[in-house]
C-alpha atoms as a PDB file:
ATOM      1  CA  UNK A   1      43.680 -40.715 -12.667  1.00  0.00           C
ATOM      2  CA  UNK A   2      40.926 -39.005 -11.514  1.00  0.00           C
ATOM      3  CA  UNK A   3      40.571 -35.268  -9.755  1.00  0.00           C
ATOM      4  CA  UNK A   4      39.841 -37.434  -6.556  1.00  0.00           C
ATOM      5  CA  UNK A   5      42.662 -39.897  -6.738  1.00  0.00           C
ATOM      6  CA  UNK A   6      45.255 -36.744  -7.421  1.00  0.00           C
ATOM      7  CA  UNK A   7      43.612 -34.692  -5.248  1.00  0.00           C
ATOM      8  CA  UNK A   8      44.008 -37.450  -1.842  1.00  0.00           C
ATOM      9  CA  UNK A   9      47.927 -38.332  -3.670  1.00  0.00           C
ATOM     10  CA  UNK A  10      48.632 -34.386  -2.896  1.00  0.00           C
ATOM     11  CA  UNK A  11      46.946 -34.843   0.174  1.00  0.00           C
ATOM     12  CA  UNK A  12      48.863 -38.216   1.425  1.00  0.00           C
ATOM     13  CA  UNK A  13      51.905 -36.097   0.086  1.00  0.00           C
ATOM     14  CA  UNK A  14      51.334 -33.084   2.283  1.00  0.00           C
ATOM     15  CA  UNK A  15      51.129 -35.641   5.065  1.00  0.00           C
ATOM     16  CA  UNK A  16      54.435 -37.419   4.412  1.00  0.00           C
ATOM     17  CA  UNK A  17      56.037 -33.763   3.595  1.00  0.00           C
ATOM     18  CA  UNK A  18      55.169 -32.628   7.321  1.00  0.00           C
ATOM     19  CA  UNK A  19      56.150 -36.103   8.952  1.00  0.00           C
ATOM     20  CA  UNK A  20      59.724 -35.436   7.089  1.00  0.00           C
ATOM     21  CA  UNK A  21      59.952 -31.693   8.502  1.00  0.00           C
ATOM     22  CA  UNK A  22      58.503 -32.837  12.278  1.00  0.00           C
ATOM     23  CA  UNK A  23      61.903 -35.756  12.204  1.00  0.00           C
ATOM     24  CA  UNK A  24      64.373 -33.329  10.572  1.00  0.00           C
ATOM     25  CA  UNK A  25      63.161 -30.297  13.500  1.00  0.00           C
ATOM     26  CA  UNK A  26      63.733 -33.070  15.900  1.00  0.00           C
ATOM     27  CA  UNK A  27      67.033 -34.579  14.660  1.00  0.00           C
ATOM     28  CA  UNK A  28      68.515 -31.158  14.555  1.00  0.00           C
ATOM     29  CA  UNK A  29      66.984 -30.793  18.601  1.00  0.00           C
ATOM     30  CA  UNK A  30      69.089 -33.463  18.750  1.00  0.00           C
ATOM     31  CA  UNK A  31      72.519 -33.085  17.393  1.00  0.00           C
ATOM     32  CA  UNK A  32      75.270 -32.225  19.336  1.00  0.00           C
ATOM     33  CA  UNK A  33      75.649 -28.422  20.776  1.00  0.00           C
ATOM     34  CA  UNK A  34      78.707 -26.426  22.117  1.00  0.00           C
ATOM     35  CA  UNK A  35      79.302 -27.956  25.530  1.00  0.00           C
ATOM     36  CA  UNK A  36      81.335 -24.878  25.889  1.00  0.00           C
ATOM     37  CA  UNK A  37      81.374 -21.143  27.115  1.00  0.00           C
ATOM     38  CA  UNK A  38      83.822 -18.965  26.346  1.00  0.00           C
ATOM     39  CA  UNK A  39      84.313 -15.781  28.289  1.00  0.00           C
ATOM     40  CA  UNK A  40      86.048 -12.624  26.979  1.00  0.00           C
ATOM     41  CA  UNK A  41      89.180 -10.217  29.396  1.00  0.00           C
ATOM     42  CA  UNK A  42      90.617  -7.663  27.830  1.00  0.00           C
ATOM     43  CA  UNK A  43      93.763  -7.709  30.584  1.00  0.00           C
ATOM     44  CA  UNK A  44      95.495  -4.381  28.980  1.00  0.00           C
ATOM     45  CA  UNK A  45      95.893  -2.553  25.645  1.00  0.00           C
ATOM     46  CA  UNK A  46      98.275  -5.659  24.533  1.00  0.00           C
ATOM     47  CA  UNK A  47      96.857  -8.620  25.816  1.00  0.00           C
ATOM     48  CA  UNK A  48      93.382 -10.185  25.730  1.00  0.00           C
ATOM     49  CA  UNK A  49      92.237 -13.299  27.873  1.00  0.00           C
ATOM     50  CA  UNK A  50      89.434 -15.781  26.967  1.00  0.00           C
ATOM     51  CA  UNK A  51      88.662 -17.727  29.674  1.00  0.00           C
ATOM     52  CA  UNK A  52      87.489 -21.392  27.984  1.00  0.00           C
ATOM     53  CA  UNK A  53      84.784 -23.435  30.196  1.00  0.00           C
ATOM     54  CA  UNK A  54      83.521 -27.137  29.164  1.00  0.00           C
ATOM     55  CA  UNK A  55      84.470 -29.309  26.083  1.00  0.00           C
ATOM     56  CA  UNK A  56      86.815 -28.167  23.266  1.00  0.00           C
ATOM     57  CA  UNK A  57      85.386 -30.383  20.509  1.00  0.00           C
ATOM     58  CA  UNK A  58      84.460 -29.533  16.505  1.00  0.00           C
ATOM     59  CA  UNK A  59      80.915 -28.184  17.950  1.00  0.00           C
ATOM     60  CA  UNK A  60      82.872 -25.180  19.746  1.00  0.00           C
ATOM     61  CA  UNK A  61      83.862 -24.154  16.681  1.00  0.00           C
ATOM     62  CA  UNK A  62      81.532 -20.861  16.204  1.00  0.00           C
ATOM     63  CA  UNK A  63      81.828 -20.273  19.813  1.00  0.00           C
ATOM     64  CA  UNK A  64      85.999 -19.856  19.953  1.00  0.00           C
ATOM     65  CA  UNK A  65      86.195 -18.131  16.684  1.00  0.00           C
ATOM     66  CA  UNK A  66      83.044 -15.738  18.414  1.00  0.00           C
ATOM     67  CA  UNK A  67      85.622 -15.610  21.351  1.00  0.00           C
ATOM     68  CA  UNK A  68      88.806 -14.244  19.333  1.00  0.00           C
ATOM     69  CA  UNK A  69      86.911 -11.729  17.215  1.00  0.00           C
ATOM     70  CA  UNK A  70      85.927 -10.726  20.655  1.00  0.00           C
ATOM     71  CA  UNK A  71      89.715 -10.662  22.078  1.00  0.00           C
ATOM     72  CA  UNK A  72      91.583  -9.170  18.865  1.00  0.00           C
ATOM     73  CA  UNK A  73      90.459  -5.696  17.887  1.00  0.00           C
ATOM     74  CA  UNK A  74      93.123  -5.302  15.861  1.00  0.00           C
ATOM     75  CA  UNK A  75      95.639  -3.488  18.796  1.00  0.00           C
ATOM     76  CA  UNK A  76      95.783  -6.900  20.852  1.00  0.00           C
ATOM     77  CA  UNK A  77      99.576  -8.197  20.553  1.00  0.00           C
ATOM     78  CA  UNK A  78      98.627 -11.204  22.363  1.00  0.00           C
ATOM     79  CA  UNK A  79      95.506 -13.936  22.784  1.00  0.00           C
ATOM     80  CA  UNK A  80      96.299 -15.636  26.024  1.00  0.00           C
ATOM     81  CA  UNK A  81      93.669 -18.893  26.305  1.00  0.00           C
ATOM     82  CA  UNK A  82      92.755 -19.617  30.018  1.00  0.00           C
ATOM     83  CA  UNK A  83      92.173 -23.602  30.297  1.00  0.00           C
ATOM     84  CA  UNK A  84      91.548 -23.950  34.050  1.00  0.00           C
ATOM     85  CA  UNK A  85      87.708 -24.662  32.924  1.00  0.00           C
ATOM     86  CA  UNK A  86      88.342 -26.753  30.550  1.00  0.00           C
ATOM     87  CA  UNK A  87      87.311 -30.659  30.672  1.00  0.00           C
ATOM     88  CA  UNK A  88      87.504 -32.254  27.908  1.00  0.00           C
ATOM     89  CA  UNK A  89      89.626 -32.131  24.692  1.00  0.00           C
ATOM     90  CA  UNK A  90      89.508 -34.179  21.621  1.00  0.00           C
ATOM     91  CA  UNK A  91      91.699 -34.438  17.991  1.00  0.00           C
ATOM     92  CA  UNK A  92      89.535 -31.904  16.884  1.00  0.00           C
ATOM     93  CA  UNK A  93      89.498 -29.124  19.148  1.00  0.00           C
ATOM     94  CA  UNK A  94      93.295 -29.153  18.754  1.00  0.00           C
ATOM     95  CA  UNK A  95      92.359 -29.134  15.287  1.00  0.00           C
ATOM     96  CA  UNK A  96      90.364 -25.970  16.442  1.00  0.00           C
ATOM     97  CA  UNK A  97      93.567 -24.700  17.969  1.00  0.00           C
ATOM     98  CA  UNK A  98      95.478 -24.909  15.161  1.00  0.00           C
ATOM     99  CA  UNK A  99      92.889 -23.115  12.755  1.00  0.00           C
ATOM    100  CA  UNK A 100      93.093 -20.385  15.627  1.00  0.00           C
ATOM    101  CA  UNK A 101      96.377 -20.547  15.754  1.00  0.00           C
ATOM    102  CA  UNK A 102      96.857 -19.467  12.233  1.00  0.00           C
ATOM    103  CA  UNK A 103      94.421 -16.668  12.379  1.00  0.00           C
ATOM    104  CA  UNK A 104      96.273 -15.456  15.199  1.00  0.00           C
ATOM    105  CA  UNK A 105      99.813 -15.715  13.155  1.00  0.00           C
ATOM    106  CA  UNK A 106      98.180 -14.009   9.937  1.00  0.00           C
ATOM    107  CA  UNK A 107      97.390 -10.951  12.349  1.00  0.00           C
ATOM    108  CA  UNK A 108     100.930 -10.831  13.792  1.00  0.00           C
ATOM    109  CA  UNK A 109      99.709 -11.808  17.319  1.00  0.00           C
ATOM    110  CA  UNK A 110     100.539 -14.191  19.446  1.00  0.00           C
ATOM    111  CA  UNK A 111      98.542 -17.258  20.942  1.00  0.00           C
ATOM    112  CA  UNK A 112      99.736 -18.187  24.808  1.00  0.00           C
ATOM    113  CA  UNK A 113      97.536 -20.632  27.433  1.00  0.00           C
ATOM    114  CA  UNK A 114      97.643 -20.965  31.195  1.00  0.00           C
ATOM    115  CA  UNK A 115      95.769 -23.963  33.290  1.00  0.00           C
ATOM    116  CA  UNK A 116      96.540 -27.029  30.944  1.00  0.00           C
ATOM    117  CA  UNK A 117      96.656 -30.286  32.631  1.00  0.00           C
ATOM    118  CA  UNK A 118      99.830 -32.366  32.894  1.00  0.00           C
ATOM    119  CA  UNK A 119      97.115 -34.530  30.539  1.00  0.00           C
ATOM    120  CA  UNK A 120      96.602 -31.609  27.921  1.00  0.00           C
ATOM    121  CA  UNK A 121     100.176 -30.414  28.460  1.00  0.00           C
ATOM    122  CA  UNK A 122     101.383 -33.743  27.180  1.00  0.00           C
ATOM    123  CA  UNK A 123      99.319 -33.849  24.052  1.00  0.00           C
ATOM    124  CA  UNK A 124     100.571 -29.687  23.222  1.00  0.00           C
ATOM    125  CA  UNK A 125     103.840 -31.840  23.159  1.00  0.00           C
ATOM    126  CA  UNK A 126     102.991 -35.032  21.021  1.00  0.00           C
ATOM    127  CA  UNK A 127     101.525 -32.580  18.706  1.00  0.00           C
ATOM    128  CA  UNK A 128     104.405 -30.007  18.802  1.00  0.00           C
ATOM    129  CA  UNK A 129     101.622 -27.633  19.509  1.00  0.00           C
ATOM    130  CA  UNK A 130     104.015 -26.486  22.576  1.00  0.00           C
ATOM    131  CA  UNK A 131     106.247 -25.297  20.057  1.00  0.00           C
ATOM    132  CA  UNK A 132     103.750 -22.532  18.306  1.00  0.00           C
ATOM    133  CA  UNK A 133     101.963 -21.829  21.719  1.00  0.00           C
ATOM    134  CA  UNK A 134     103.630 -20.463  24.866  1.00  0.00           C
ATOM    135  CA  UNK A 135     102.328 -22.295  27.671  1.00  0.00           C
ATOM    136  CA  UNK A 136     102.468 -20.717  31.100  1.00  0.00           C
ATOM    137  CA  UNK A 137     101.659 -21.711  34.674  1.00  0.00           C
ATOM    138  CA  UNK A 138      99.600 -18.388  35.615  1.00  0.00           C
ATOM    139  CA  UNK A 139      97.556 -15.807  33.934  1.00  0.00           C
ATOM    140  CA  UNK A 140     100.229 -13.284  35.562  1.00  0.00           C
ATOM    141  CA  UNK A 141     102.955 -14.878  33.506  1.00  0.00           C
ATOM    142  CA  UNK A 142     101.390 -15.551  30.674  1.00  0.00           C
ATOM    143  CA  UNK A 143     100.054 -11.792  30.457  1.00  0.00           C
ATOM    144  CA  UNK A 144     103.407 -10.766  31.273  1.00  0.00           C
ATOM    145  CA  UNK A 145     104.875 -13.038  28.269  1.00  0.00           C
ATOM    146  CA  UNK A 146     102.104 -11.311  25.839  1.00  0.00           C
ATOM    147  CA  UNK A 147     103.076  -7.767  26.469  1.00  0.00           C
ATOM    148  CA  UNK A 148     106.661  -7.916  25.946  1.00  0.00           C
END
């Protein structure tokens, strides 16, 4: 092989190295993002609201873990989880919840909601989630529920 023939092989390489990079920049344009926003109340010195707008799904992952660090600064007795906003919920966002939920129990707080649907209500139940999670029909009672 001549200096030529290696010299247009790197070239043709460089070529099909930059095509690679241009369809992984554009696949990862593409992939999924948060359809989520997560917005941060601290209520009083004991509880802390986060007020959860859009999809709960695997992608809000960084994004409710963001939230919490937010919420607990290490004084908050309670995390109370606001789901009027929320529209959509699948296996793994109450996979998310559970993950939460165990950060929350490791720092001897508590994890309450307010604003489920009768749908998302039903689920906490099939999943016994109910049972680890207060739920609560307002943001006064739930607050209320945190503080004591």
């Amino acid at each position: 092989m001549g200096a030529e023939e290696l010299h247009g092989s790197l070239h043709a390489l460089r070529g099909e190295f930059e095509g690679v990079r241009l369809i992984n920049r554009e696949r990862r344009e593409d992939m999924p993002q948060a359809q989520v926003k997560m917005d941060v109340r601290k209520v009083n010195d004991d509880v802390s609201v986060i007020d959860v707008k859009g999809e709960l799904t695997a992608f809000a992952e960084g994004v409710l873990m963001d939230a919490y660090n937010q919420a607990s600064d290490g004084k908050v007795h309670a995390i109370v989880l606001n789901f009027e906003g929320l529209e959509y919920m699948n296996s793994s966002g109450i996979g998310l919840l559970v993950t939460l939920l165990i950060r929350v129990n490791r720092e001897k707080q508590r994890l309450l909601t307010y604003g489920l649907s009768e749908h998302y209500r039903n689920i906490f139940q099939i999943t016994r989630l109910d049972d680890a999670i207060g739920i609560y029909d307002s943001e006064e009672e739930a607050v209320r529920a945190g503080a004591a």
